[in-house]
Protein backbone atom coordinates (compact mmCIF):
# COMPACT_ATOMS: atom_id res chain seq x y z
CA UNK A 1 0.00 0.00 0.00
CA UNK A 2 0.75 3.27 -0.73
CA UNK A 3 1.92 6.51 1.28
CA UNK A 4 0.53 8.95 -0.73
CA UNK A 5 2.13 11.52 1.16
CA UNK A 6 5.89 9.57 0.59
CA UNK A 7 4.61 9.39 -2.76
CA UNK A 8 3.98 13.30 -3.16
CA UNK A 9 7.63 14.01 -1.66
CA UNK A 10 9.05 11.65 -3.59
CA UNK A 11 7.49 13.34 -7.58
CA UNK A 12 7.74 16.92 -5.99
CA UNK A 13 11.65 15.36 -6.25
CA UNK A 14 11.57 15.56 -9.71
CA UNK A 15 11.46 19.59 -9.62
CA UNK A 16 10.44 19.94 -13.09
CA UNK A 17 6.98 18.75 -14.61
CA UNK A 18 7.50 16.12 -17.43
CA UNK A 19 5.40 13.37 -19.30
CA UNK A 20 4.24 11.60 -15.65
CA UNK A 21 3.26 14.09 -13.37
CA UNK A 22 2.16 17.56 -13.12
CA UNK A 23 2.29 20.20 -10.46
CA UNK A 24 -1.15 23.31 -9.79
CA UNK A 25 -1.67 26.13 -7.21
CA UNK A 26 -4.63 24.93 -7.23
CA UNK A 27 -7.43 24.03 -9.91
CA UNK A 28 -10.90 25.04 -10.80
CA UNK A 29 -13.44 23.13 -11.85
CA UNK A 30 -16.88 25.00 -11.02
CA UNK A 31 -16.32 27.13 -14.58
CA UNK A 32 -15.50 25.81 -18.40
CA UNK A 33 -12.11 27.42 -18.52
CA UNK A 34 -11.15 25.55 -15.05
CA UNK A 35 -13.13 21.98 -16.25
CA UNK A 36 -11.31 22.37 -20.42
CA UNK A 37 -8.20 22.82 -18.46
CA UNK A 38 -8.16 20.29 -16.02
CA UNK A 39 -9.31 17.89 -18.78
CA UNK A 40 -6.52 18.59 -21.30
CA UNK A 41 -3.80 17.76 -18.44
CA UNK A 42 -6.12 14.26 -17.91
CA UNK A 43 -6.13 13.34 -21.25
CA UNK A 44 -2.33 14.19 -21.73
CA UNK A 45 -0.57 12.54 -19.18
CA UNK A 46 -3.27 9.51 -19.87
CA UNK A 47 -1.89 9.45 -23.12
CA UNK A 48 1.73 9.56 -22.37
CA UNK A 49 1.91 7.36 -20.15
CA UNK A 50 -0.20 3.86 -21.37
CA UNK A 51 1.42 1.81 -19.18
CA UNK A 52 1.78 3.39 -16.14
CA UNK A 53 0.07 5.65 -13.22
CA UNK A 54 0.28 9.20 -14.10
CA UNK A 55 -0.37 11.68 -11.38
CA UNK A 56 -0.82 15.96 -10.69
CA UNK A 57 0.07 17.24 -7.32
CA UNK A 58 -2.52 20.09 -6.41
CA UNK A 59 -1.46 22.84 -3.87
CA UNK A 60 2.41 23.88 -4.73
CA UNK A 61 3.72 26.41 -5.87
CA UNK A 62 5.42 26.12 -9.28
CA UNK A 63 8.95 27.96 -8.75
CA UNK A 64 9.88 26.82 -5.51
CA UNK A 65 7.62 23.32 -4.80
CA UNK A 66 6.75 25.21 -1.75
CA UNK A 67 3.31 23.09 -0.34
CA UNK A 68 1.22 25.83 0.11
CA UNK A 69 -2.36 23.57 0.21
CA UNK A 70 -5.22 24.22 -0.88
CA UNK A 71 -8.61 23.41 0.78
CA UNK A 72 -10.68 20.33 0.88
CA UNK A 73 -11.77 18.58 -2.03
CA UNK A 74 -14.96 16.00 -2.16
CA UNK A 75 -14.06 13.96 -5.45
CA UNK A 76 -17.09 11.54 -5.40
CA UNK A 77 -18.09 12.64 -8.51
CA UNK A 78 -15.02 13.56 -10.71
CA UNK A 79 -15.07 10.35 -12.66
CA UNK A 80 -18.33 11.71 -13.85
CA UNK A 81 -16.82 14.81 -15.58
CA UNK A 82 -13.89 12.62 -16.70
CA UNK A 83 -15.99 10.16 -18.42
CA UNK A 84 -18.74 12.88 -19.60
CA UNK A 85 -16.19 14.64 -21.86
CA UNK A 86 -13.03 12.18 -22.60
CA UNK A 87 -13.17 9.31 -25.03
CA UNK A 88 -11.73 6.47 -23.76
CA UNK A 89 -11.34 7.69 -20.58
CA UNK A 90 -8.61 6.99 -17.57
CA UNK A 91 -9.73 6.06 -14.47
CA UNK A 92 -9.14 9.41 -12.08
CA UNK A 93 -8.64 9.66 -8.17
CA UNK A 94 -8.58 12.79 -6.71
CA UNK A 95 -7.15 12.23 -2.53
CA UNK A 96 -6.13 14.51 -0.17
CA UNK A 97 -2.95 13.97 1.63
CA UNK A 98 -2.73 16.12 4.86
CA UNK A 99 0.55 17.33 5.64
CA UNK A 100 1.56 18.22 9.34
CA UNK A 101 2.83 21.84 8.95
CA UNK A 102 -0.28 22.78 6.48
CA UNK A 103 -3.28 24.50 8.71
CA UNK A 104 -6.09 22.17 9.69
CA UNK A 105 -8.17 23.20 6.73
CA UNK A 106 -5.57 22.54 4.10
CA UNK A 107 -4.69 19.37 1.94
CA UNK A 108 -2.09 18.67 -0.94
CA UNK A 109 -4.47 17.18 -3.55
CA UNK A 110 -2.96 14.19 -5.28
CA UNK A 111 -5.20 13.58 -8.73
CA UNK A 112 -3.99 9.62 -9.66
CA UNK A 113 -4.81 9.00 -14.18
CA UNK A 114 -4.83 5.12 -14.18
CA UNK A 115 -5.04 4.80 -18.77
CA UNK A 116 -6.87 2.02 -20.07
CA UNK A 117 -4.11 1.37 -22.98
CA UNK A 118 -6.42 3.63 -25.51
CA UNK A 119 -5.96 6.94 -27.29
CA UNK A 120 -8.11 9.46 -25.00
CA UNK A 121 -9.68 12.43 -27.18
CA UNK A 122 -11.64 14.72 -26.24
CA UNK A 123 -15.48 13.64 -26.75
CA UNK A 124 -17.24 17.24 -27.12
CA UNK A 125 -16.35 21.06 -27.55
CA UNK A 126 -15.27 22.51 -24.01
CA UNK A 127 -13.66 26.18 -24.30
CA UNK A 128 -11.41 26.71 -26.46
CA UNK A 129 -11.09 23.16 -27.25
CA UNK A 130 -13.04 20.67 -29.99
CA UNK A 131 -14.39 17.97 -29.49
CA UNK A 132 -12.15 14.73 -31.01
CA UNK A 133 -8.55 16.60 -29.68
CA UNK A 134 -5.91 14.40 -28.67
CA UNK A 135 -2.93 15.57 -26.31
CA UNK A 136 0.21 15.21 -25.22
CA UNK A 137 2.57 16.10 -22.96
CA UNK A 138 6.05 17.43 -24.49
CA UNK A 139 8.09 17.99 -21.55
CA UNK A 140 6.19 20.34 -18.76
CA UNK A 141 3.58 21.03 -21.86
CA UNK A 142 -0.09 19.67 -22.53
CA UNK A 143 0.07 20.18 -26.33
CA UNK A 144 -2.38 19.18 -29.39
CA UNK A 145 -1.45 16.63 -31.54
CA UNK A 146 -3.51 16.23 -34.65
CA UNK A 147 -1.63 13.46 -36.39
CA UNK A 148 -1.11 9.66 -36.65
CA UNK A 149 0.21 9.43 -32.70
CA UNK A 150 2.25 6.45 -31.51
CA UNK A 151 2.74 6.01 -28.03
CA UNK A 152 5.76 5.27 -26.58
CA UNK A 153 6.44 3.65 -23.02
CA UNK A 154 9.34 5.19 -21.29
CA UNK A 155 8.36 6.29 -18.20
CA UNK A 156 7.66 3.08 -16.49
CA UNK A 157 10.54 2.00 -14.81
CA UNK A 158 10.91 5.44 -12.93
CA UNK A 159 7.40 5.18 -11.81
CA UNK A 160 7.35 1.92 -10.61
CA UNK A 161 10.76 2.96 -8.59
CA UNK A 162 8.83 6.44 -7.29
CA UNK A 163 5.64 4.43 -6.16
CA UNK A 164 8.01 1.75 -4.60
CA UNK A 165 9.90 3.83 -2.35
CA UNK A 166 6.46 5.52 -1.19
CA UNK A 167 5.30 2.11 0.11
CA UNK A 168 3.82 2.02 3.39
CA UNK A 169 5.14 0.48 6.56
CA UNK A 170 4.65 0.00 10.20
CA UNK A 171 6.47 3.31 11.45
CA UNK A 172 4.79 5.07 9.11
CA UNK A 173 1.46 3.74 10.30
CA UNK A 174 2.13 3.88 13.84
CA UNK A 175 3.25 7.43 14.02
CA UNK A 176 -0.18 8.71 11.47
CA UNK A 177 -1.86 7.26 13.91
CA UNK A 178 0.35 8.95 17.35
CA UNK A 179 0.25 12.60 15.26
CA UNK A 180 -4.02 12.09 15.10
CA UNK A 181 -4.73 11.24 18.26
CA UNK A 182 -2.73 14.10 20.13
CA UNK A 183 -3.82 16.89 17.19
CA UNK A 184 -7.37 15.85 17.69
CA UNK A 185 -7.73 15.40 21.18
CA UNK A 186 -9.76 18.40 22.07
CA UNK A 187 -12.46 16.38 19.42
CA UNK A 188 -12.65 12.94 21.06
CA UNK A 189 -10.25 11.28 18.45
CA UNK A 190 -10.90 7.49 18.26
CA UNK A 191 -9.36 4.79 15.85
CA UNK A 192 -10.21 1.07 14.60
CA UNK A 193 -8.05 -1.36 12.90
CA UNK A 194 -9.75 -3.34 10.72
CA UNK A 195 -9.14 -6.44 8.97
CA UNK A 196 -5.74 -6.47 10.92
CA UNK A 197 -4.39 -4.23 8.39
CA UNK A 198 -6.18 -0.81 8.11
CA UNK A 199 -5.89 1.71 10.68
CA UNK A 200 -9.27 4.74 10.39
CA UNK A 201 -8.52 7.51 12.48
CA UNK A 202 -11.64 9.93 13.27
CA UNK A 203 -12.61 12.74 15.37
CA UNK A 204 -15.86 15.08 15.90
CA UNK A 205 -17.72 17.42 18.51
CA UNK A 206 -20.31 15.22 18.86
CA UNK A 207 -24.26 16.44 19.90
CA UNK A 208 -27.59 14.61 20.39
CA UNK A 209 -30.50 15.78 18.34
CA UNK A 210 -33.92 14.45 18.76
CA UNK A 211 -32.04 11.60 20.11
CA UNK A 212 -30.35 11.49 16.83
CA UNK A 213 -26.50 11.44 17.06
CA UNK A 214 -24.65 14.17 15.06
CA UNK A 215 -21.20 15.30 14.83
CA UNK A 216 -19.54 18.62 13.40
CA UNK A 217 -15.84 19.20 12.68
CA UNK A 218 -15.18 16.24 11.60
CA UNK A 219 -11.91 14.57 10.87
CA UNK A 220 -11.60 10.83 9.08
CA UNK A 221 -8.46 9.81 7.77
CA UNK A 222 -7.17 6.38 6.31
CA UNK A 223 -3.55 6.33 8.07
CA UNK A 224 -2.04 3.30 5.66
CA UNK A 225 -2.04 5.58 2.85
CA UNK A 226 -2.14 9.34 4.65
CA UNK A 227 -5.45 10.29 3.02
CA UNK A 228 -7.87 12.22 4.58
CA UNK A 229 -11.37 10.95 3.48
CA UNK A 230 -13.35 13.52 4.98
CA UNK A 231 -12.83 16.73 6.39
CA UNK A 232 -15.05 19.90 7.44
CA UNK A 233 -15.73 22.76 10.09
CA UNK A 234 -18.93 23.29 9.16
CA UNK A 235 -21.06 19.54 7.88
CA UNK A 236 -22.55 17.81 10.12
CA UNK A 237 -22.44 13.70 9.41
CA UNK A 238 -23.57 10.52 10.96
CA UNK A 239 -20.95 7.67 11.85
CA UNK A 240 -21.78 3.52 11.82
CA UNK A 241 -19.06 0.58 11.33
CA UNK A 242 -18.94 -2.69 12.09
CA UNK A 243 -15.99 -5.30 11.26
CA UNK A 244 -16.13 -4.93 7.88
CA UNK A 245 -17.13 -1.67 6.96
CA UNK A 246 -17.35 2.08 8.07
CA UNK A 247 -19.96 4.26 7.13
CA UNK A 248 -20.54 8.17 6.82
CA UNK A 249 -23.60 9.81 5.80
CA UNK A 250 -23.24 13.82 5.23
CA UNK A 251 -26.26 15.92 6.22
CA UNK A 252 -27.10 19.62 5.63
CA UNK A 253 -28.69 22.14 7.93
CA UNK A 254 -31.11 24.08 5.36
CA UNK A 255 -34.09 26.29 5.48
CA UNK A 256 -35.80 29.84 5.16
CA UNK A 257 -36.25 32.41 8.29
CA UNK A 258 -34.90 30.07 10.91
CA UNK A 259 -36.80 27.22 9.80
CA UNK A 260 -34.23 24.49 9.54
CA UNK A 261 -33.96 20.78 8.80
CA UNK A 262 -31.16 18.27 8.22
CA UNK A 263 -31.65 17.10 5.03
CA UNK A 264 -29.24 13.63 4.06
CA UNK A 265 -26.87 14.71 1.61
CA UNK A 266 -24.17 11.96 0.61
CA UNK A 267 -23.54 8.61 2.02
CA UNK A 268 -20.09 7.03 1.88
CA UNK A 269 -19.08 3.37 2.79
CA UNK A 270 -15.61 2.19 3.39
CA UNK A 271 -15.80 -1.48 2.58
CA UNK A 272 -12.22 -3.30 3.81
CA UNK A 273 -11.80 -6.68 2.05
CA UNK A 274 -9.49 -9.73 3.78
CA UNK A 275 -6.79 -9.40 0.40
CA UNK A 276 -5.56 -6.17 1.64
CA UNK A 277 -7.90 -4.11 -0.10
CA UNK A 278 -10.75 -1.82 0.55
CA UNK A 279 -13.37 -0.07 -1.94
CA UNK A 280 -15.32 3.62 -1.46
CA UNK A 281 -18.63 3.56 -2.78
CA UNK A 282 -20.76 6.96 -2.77
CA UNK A 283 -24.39 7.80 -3.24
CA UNK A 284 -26.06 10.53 -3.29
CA UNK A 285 -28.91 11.08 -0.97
CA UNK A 286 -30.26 14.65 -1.41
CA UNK A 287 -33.74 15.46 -2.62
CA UNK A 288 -34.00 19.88 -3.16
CA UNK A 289 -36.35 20.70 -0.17
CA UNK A 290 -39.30 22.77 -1.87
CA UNK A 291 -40.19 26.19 -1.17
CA UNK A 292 -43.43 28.50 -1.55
CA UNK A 293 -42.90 30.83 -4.74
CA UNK A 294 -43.78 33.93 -3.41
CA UNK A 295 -41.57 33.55 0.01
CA UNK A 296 -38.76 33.02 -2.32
CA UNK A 297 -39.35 35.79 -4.35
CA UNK A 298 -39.00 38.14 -1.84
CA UNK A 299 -35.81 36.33 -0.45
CA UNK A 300 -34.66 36.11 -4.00
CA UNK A 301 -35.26 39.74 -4.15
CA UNK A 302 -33.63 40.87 -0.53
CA UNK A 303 -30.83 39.10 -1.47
CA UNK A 304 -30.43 40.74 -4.81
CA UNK A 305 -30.33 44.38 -3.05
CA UNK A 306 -28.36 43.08 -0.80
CA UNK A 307 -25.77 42.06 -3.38
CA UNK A 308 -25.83 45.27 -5.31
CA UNK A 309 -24.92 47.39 -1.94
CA UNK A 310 -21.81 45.17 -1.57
CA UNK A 311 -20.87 45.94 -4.74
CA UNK A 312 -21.36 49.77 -4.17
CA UNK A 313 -18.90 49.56 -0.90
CA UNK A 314 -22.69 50.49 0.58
CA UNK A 315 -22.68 49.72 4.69
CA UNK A 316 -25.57 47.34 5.61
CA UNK A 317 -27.95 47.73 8.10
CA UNK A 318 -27.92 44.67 11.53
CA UNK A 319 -30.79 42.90 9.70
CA UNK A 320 -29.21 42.79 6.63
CA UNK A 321 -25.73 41.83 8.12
CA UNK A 322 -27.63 38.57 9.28
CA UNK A 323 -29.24 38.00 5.97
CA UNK A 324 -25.72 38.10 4.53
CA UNK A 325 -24.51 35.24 6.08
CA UNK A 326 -27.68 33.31 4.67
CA UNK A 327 -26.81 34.82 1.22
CA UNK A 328 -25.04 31.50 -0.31
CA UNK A 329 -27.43 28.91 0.80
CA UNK A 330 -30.91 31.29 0.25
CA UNK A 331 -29.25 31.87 -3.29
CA UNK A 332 -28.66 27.51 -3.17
CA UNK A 333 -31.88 26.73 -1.84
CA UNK A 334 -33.67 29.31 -5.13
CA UNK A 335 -31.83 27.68 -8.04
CA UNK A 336 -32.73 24.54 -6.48
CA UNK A 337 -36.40 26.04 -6.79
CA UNK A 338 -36.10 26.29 -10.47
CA UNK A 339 -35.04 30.38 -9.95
CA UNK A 340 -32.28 29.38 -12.54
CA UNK A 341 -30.90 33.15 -12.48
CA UNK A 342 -29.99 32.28 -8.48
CA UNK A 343 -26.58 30.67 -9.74
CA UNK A 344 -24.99 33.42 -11.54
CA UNK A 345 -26.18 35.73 -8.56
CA UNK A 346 -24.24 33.18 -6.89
CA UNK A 347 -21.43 33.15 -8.80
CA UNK A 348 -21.34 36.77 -8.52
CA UNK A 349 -21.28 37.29 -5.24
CA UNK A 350 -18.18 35.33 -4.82
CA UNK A 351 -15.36 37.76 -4.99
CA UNK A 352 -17.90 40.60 -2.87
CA UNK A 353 -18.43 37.87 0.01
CA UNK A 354 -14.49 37.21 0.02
CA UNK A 355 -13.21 40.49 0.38
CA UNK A 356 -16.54 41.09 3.41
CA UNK A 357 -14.52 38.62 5.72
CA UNK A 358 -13.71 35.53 6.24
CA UNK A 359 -17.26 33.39 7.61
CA UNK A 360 -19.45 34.70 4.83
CA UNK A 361 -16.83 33.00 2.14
CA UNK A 362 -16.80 30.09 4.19
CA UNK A 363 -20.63 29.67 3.54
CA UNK A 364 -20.68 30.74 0.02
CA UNK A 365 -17.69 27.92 -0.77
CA UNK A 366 -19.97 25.27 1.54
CA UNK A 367 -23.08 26.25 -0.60
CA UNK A 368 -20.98 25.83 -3.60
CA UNK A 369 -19.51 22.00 -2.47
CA UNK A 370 -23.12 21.00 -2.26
CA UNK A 371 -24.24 22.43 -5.12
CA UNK A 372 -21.17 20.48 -7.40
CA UNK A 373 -22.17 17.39 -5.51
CA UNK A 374 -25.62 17.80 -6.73
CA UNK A 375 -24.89 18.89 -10.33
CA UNK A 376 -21.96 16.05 -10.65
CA UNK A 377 -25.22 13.25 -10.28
């Protein structure tokens, strides 16, 4: 098994980019230029490397391979976008590796291109991009290619070395497991080995609603291979295992004027098989809670004049301070009331809630995981 965070260390070795890995800041896929992008490095490092794993490190900076991080990242339904608009397409794994010195909030994302042994080509126009492109890398490059392409294997060996020296071992473990338990004491940290080989580390605040059993601030991480499966300061999920398996279902806290529910969102289940493997399977839960029209009209509408004051540098009044912070998810909860305009308010109100402070872009980037979650299925 894998370190992935050995692994990371051990590519970010190789300083320069080449044909089997890649380095990002960071990556966008919530817009076309961000998804056309994202897809041309897929399909190019898919296609120069047909015999081996290729992989893009997510969260370092380019000159220096300084690991900066970047936040969070729910990939339960990448594969969709992958196989959406890529012909032949690679099987993708997008993990976040924690790394001790990053904040609490931050992950290295590690994005793992497994090819199938087929030319991948872009299926469909995206951006600036046609549909039935191939690419390649040449060097640090994703380029075009529009001729008679023949693949060459050369990268294997050094991969197969990289990925050998990241293997896991019994230190390794042992100390993941030592670092969790004292950095998440204060959250009633707790771990289970199962099948005498994996280690799940998890913590939460844990609270009792109509005798239901929540908890917030939650922490899991799979210590063999340094992944952090799940990870937020503001979800609230449900946790069941047994022997075999452990289970997390993701709930949201939505509503209108103080009238909240928890509504399921996403269930995950960690099944751990006796051959030393273990499989994530994901389903989505969530059914849009519906709304009266006219209520949402006039929230629609507040939160539109709201929006245009922040853009004016206009101060708000207490009452609309408060509304603020229910901007993202009132703005969520409309376009999931067919009030279709609701997402490019949405999207507009991004770079106005950022510079406001620091909760308010919290909330609009937690209204905005949901909503890819939802639009993903």
């Amino acid at each position: 098994m894998i370190n992935k965070r050995l692994l990371i260390k051990h590519l970010l070795a190789h300083n320069d980019e080449n044909s089997f890995y890649d380095k990002k800041r960071k990556i966008n896929i919530s817009h076309k230029e961000g998804k056309a992008k994202f897809l041309k490095h897929v399909c190019a490092l898919s296609n120069s490397n047909p015999k081996n794993n290729s992989y893009i490190v997510i969260g370092v900076e380019d000159t220096d391979n300084n690991i900066i991080g970047v936040d969070f990242f729910d990939d339960s339904k990448i594969q969709n976008l992958i196989n959406a608009y890529l012909s032949h397409p690679p099987i993708v794994q997008y993990e976040n590796i924690p790394f001790p010195h990053l904040p609490d909030d931050k992950v290295v994302g590690l994005v793992t291109i497994r090819p199938i042994e087929e030319l991948t080509s872009l299926r469909k126009n995206i951006w600036k991009y046609y549909g039935g492109s191939v690419f390649l890398r040449d060097g640090s490059m994703s380029m075009p290619k529009v001729f008679d392409i023949k693949i060459k294997d050369v990268n294997s060996k050094i991969v197969e070395a990289i990925e050998k020296h990241a293997q896991n071992n019994i230190e390794h473990t042992l100390n993941g497991v030592f670092d969790f338990m004292n950095n998440r004491k204060d959250y009633n940290a707790k771990y289970k080995v199962f099948k005498e080989y994996f280690v799940v580390c998890w913590a939460g605040q844990k609270k009792i609603v109509k005798e239901n059993t929540f908890y917030s601030r939650v922490d899991i991480e799979l210590i063999n291979e340094q992944v952090r499966l799940f990870f937020s300061a503001l979800d609230e999920v449900s946790i069941d295992y047994n022997e075999n398996s452990f289970k997390i279902i993701e709930y949201v806290n939505l509503g209108l004027q103080g009238s909240n529910k928890y509504y399921e969102l996403e269930e995950t289940n960690i099944t751990f098989e006796d051959n030393a493997q273990y499989n994530i399977e994901t389903k989505l839960l969530f059914e849009a809670p519906q709304f009266d029209k006219r209520i949402l009209h006039h929230i629609y509408n507040s939160n539109n004049a709201i929006l245009e004051k922040l853009k004016k540098g206009l101060s708000l009044t207490e009452t609309e301070e408060q509304d603020l912070k229910n901007l993202p998810v009132t703005y969520l909860i409309c376009y999931l009331n067919l009030f279709h305009d609701a997402l490019s308010k949405l999207n507009e109100a991004k770079s106005h809630l950022k510079h406001y402070n620091t909760e308010t872009y919290k909330l609009y980037k937690e209204a905005l995981r949901i909503l890819r979650k939802v639009k993903y299925s």
